[in-house]
C-alpha atoms as a PDB file:
ATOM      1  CA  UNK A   1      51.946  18.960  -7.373  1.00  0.00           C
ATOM      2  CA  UNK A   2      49.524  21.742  -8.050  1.00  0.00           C
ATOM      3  CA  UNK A   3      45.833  22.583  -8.289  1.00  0.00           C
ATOM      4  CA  UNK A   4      44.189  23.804 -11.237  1.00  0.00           C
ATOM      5  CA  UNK A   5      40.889  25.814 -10.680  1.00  0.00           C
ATOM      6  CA  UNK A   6      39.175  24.878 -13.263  1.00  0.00           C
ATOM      7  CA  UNK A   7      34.957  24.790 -13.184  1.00  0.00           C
ATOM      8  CA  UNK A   8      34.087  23.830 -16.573  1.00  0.00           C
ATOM      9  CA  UNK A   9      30.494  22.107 -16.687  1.00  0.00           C
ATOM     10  CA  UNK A  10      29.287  23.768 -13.491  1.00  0.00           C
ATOM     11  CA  UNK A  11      26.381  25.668 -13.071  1.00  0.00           C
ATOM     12  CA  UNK A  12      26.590  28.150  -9.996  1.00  0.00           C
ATOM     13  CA  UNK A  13      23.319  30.278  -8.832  1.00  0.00           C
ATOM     14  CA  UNK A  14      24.425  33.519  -7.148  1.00  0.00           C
ATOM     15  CA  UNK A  15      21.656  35.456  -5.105  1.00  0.00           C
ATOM     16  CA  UNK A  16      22.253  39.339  -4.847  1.00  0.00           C
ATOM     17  CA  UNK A  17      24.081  39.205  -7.822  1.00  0.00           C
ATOM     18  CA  UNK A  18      22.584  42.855  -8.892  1.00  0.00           C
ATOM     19  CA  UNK A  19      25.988  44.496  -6.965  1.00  0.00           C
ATOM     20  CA  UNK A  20      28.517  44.603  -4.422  1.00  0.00           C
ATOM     21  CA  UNK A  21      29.805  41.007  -3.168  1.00  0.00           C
ATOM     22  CA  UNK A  22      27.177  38.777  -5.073  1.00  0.00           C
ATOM     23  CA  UNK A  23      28.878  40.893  -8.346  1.00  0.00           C
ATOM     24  CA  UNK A  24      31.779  39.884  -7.701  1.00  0.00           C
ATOM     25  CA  UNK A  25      31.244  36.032  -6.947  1.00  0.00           C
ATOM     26  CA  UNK A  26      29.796  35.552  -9.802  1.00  0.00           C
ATOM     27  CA  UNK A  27      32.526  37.421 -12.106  1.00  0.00           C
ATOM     28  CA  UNK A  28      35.123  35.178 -10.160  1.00  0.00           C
ATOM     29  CA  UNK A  29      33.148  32.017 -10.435  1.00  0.00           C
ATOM     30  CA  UNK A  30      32.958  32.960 -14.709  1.00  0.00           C
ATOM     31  CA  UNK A  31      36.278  33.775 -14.872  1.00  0.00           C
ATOM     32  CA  UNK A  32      37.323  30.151 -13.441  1.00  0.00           C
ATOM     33  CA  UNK A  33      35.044  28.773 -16.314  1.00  0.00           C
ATOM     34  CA  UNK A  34      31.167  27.912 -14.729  1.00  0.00           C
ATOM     35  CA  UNK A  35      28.344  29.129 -16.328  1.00  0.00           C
ATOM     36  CA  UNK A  36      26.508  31.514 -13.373  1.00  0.00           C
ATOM     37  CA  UNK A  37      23.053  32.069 -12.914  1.00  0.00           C
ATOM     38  CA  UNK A  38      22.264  35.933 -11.748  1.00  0.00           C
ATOM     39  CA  UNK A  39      19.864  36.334  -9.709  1.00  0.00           C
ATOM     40  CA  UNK A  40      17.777  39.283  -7.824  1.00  0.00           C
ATOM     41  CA  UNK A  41      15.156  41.595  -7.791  1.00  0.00           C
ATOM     42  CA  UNK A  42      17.020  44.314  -9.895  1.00  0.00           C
ATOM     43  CA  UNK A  43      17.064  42.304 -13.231  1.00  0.00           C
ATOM     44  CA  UNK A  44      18.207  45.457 -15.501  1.00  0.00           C
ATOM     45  CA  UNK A  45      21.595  44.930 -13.352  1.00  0.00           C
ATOM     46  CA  UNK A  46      22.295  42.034 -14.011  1.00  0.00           C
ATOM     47  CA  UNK A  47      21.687  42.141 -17.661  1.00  0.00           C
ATOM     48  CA  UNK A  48      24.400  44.639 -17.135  1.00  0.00           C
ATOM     49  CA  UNK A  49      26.480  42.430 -15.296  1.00  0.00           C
ATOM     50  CA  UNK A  50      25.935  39.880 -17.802  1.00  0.00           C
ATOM     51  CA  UNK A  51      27.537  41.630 -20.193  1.00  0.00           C
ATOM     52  CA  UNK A  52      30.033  42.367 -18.584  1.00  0.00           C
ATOM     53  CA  UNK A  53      30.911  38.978 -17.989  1.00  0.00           C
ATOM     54  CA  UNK A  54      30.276  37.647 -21.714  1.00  0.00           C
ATOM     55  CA  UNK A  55      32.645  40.757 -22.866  1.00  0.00           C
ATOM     56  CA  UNK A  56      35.391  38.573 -20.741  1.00  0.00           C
ATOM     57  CA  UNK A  57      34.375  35.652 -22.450  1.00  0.00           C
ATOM     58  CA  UNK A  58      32.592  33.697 -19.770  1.00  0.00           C
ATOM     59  CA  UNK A  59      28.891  32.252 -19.681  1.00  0.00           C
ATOM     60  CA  UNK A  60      26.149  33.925 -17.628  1.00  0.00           C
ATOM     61  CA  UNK A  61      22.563  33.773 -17.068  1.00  0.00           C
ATOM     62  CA  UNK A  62      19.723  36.134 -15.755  1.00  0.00           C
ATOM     63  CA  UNK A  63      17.097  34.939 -13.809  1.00  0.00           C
ATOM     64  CA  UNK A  64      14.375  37.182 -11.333  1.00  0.00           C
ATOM     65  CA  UNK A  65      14.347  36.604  -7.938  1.00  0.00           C
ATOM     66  CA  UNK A  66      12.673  37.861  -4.439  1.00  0.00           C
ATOM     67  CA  UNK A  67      14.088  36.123  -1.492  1.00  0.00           C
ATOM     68  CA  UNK A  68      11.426  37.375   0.452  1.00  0.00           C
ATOM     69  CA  UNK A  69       8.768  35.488  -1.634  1.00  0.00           C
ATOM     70  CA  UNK A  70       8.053  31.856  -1.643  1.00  0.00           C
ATOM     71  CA  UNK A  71       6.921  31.217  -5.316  1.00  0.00           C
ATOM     72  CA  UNK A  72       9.338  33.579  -6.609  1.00  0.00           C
ATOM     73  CA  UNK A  73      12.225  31.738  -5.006  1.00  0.00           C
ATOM     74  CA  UNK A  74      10.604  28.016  -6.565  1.00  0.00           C
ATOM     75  CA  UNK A  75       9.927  29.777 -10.260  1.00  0.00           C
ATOM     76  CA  UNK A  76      13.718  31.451  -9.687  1.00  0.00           C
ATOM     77  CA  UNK A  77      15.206  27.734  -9.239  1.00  0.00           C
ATOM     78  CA  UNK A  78      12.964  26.452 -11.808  1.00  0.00           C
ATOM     79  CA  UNK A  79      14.005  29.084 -14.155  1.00  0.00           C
ATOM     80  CA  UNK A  80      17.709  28.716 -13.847  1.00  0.00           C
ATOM     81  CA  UNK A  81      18.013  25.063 -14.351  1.00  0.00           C
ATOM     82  CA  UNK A  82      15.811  25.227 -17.281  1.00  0.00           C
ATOM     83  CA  UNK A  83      17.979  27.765 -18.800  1.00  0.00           C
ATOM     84  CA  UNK A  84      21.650  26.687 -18.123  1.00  0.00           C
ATOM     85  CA  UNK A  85      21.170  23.467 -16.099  1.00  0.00           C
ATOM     86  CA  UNK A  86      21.259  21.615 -12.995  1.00  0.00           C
ATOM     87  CA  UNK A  87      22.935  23.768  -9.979  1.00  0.00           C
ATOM     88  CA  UNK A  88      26.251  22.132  -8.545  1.00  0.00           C
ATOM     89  CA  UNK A  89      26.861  25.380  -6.989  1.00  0.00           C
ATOM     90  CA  UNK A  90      24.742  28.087  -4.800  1.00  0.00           C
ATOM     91  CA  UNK A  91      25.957  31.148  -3.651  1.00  0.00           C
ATOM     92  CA  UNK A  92      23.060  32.261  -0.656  1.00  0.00           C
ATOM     93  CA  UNK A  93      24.199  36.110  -1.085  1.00  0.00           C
ATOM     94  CA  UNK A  94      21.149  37.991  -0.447  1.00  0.00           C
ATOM     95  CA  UNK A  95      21.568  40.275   2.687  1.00  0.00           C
ATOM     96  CA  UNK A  96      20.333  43.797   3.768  1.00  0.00           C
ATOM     97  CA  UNK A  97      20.492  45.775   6.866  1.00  0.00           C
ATOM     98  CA  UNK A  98      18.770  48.588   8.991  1.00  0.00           C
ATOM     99  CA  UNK A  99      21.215  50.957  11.556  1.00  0.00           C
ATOM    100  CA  UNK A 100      18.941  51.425  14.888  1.00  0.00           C
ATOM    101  CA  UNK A 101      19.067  50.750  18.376  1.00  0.00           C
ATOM    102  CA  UNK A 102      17.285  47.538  18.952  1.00  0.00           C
ATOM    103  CA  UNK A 103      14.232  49.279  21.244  1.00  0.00           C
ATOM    104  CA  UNK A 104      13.709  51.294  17.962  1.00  0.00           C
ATOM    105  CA  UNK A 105      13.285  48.402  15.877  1.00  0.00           C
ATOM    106  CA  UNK A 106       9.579  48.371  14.272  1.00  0.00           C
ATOM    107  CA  UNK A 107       8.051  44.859  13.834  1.00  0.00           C
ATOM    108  CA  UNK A 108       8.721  45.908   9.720  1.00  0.00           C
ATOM    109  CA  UNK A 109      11.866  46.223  10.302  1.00  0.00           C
ATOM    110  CA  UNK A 110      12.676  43.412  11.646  1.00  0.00           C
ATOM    111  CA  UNK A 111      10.384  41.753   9.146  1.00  0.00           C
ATOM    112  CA  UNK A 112      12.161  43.274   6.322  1.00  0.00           C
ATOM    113  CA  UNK A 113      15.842  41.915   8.029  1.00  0.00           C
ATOM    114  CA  UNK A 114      14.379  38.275   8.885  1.00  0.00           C
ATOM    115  CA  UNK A 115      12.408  37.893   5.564  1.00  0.00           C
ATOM    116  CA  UNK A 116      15.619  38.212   3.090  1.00  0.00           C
ATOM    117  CA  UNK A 117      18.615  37.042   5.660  1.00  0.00           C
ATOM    118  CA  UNK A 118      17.403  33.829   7.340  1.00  0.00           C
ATOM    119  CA  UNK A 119      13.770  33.264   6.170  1.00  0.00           C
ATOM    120  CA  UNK A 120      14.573  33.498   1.825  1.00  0.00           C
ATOM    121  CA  UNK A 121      18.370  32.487   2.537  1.00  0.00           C
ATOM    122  CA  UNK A 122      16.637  29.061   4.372  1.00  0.00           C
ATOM    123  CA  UNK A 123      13.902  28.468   1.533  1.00  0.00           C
ATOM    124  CA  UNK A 124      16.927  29.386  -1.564  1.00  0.00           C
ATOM    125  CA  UNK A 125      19.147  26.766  -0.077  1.00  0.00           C
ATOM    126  CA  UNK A 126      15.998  24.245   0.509  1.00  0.00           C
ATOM    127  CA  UNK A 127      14.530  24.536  -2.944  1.00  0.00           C
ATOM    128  CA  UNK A 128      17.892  23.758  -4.470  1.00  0.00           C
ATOM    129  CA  UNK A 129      18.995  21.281  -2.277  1.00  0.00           C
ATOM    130  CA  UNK A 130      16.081  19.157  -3.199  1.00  0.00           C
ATOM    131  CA  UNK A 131      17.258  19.135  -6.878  1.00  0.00           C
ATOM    132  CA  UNK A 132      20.644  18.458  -5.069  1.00  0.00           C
ATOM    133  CA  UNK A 133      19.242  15.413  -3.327  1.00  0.00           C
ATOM    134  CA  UNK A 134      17.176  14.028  -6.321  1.00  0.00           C
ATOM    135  CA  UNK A 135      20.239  13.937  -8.655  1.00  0.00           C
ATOM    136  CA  UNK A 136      22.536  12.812  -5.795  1.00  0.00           C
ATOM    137  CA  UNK A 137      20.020   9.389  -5.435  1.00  0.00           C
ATOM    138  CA  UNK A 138      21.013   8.809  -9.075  1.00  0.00           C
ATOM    139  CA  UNK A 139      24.348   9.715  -9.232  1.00  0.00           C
ATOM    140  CA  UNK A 140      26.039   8.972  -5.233  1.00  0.00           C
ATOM    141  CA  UNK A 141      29.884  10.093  -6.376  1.00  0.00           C
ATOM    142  CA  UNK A 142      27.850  13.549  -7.573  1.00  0.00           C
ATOM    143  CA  UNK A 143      29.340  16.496  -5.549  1.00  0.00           C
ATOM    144  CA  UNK A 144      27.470  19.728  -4.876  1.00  0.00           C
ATOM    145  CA  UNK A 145      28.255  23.052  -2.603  1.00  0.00           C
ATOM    146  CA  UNK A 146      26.286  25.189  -1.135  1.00  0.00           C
ATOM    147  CA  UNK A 147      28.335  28.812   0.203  1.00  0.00           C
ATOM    148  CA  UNK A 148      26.043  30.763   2.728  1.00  0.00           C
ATOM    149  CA  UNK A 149      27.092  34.338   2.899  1.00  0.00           C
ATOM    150  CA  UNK A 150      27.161  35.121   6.836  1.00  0.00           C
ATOM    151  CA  UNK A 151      29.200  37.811   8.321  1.00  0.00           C
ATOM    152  CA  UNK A 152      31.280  38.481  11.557  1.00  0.00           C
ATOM    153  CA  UNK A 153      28.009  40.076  13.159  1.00  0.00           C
ATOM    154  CA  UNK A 154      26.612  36.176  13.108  1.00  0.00           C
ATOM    155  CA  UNK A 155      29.583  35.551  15.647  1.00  0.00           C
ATOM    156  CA  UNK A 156      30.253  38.963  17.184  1.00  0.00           C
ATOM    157  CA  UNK A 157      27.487  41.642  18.210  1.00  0.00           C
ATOM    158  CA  UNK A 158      28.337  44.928  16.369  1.00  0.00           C
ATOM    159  CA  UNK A 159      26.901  47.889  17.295  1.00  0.00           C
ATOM    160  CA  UNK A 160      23.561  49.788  15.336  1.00  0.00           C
ATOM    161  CA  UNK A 161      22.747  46.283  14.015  1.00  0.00           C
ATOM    162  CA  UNK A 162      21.221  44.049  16.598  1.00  0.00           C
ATOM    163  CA  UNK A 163      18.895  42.599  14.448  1.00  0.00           C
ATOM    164  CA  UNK A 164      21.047  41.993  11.653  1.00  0.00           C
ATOM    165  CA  UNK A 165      23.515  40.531  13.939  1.00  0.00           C
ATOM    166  CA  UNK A 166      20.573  37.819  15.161  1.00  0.00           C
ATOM    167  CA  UNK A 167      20.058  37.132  11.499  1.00  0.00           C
ATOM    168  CA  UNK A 168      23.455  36.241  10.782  1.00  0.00           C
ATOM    169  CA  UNK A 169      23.705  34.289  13.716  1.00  0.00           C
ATOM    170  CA  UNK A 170      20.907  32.249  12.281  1.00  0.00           C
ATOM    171  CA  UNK A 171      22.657  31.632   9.074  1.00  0.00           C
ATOM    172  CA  UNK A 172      25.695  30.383  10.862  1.00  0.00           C
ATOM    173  CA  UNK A 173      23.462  27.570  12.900  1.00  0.00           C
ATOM    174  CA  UNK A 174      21.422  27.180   9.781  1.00  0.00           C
ATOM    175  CA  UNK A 175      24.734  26.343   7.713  1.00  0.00           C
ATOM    176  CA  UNK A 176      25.876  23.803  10.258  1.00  0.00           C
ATOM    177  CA  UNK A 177      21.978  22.131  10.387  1.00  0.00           C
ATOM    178  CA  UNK A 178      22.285  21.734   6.542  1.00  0.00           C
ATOM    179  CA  UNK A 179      25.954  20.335   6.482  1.00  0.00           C
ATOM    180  CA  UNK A 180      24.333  17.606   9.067  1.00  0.00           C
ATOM    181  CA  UNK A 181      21.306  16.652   7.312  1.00  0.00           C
ATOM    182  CA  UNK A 182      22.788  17.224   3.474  1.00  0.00           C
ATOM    183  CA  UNK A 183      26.422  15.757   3.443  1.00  0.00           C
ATOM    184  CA  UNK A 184      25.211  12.005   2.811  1.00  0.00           C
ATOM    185  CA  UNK A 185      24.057  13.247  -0.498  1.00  0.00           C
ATOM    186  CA  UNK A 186      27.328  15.087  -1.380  1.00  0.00           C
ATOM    187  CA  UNK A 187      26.129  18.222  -0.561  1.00  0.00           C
ATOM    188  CA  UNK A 188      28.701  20.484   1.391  1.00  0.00           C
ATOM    189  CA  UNK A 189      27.305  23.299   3.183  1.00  0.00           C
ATOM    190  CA  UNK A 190      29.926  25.916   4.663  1.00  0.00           C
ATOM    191  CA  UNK A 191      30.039  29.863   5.177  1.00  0.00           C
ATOM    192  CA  UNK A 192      31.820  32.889   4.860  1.00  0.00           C
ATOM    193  CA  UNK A 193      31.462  35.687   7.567  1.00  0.00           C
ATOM    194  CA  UNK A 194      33.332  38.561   5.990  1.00  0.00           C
ATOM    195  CA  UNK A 195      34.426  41.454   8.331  1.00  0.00           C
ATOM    196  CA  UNK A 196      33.906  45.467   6.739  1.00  0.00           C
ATOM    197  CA  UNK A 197      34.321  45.184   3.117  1.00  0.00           C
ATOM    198  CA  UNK A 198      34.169  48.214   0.880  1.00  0.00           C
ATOM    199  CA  UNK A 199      32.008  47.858  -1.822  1.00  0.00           C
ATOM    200  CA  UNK A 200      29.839  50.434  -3.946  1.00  0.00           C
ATOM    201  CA  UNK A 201      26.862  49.945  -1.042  1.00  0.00           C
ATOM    202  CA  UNK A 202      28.725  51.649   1.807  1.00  0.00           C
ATOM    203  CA  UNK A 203      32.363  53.252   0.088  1.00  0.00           C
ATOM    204  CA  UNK A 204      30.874  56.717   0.933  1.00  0.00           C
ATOM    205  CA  UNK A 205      30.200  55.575   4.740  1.00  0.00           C
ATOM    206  CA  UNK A 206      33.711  54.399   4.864  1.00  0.00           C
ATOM    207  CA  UNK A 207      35.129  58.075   3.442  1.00  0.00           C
ATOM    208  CA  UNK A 208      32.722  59.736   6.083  1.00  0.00           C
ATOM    209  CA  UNK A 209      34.227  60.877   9.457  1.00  0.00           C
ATOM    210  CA  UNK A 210      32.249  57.927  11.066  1.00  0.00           C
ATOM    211  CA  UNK A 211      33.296  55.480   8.757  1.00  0.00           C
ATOM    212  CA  UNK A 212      36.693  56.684   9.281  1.00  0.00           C
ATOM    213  CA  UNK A 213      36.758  56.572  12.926  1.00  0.00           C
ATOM    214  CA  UNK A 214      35.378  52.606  12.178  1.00  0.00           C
ATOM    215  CA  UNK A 215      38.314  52.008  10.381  1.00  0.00           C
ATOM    216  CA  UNK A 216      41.178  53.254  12.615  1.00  0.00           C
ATOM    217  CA  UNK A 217      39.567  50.627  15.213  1.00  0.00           C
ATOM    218  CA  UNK A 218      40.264  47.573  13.001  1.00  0.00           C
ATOM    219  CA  UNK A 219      43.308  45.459  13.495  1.00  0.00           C
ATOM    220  CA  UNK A 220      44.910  46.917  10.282  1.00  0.00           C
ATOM    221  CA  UNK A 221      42.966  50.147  10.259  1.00  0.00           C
ATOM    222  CA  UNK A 222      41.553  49.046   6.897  1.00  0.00           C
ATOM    223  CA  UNK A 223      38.516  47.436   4.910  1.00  0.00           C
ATOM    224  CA  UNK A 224      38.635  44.554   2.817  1.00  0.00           C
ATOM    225  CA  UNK A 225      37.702  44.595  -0.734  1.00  0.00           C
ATOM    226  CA  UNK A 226      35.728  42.156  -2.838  1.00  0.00           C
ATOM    227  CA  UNK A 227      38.309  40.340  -4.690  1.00  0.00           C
ATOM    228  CA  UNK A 228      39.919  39.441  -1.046  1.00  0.00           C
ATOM    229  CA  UNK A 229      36.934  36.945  -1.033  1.00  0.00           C
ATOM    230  CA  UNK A 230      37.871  35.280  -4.518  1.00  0.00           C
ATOM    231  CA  UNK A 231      40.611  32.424  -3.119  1.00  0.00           C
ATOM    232  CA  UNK A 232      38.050  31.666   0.035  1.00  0.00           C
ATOM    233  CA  UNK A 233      34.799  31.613  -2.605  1.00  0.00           C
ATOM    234  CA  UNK A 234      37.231  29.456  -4.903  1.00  0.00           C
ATOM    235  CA  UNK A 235      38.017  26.931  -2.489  1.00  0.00           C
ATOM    236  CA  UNK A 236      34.623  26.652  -0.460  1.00  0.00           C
ATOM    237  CA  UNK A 237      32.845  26.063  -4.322  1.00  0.00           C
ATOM    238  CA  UNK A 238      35.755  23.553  -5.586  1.00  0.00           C
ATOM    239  CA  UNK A 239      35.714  19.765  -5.142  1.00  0.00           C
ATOM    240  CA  UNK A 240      38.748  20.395  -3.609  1.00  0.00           C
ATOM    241  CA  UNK A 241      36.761  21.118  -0.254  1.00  0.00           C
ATOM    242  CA  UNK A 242      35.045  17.405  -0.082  1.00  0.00           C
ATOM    243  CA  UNK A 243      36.595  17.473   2.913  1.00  0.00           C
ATOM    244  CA  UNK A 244      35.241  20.839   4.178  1.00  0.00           C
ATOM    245  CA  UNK A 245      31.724  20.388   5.215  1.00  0.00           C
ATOM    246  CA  UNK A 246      29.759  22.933   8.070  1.00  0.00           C
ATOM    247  CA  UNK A 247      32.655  25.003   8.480  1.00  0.00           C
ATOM    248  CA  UNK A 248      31.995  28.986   9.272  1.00  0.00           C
ATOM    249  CA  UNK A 249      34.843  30.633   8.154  1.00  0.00           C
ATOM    250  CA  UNK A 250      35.581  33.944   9.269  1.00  0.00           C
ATOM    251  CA  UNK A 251      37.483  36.425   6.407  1.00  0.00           C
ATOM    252  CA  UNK A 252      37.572  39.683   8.323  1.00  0.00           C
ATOM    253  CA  UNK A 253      41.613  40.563   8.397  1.00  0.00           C
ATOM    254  CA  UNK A 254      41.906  39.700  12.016  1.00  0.00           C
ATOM    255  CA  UNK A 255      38.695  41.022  13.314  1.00  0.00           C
ATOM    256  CA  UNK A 256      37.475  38.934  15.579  1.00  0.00           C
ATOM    257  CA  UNK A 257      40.599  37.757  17.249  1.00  0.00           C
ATOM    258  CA  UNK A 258      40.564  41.084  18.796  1.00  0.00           C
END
């Protein structure tokens, strides 16, 4: 008995997609055979990215998208099913972060946290979740995922990042209010919180005597990399997880059990 990964004729929307993990989801996602929608702000990226990902023979689409912005996020949704066709998949990637102690924290910073974390993650999921619904009335055996990117600081305060921790946090309780209200339409809603992950955004922190100092104060005394995401991403998108439904899974190499 074995399982075949395998997602030919799915459509998968990846926020973030312009670098760093929401790259990488989406070349994993391709590589297992779904056509992915990129989408961000930086759209010159991802027609990079693209490209990359038609050189390896898979399927990929480019859409623009700002979280932070209501209409953008509709026309984004709009866009992408118009060009490759209805989502079965969503990848909520978009993330950023601000290091300051919290009585620093300016009411645009924690404006410029809130909007893109919880506020544009909340209104991606929504806006494609509708579609979700609609098509699920037609079709009840229809199966769609939704994968919200969290983090260990949604379940753990870290240091520097109050206010991203609180945002994370909100994911986590948002993820678990969606898998409620969603999962009679087919719709499972789950999340990864990765731990420290190395990727283009923050390899020079992790070289830097700080960074290092970070590192020897992990469990293994090392950050993860991207592709230790791909079998968790795989499984979380699969219909092999019909079963799995409001989970928040932690993939932080023994982090939080500390």
């Amino acid at each position: 008995m074995g399982i075949e990964v395998n997602f030919e004729g799915k459509i998968a929307l990846i926020t973030g997609a312009s670098s760093g993990l929401g790259a990488r989801f989406a070349k994993v996602l391709a590589q297992a055979g779904a056509q992915v929608v990129l989408a961000s702000r930086r759209t010159e990226r991802l027609k990079e990215l693209r490209a990359e990902i038609e050189a390896d023979g898979g399927a990929a689409h480019v859409v623009s998208l700002d979280v932070t912005d209501y209409a953008s996020i509709k026309s984004a949704i709009a866009h992408a099913e118009t060009e490759a066709g209805p989502i079965d998949i969503l990848v909520n990637n978009s993330g950023v972060s601000t290091t300051q102690r919290l009585v620093d924290v300016t009411p645009e910073d924690y404006a410029f946290i809130m909007d893109t974390n919880l506020r544009g993650a909340f209104f991606v999921a929504q806006q494609t979740a509708k579609r979700m619904i609609a098509r699920a009335k037609g079709d009840p055996k229809k199966q769609h995922r939704i994968i919200n990117i969290a983090s260990v600081a949604g379940l753990r305060v870290l240091p520097q990042i109050g206010v991203y921790c609180m945002s994370k946090a909100g994911v986590v309780q948002m993820t678990k209010a969606m898998a409620v209200e969603w999962g009679k339409y087919g719709i499972n809603t789950n999340a990864i919180c990765p731990g420290y992950i190395s990727t283009e955004i923050n390899e020079d922190y992790f070289a830097s005597e700080q960074g290092q100092k970070l590192i020897s104060m992990l469990p293994r005394k090392r950050p993860g990399k991207p592709e230790d995401l791909d079998g968790l991403m795989l499984l979380l998108a699969g219909d092999e997880s019909h079963f799995i439904n409001g989970a928040i899974i932690s993939a932080d190499d023994g982090m939080l059990a500390m």
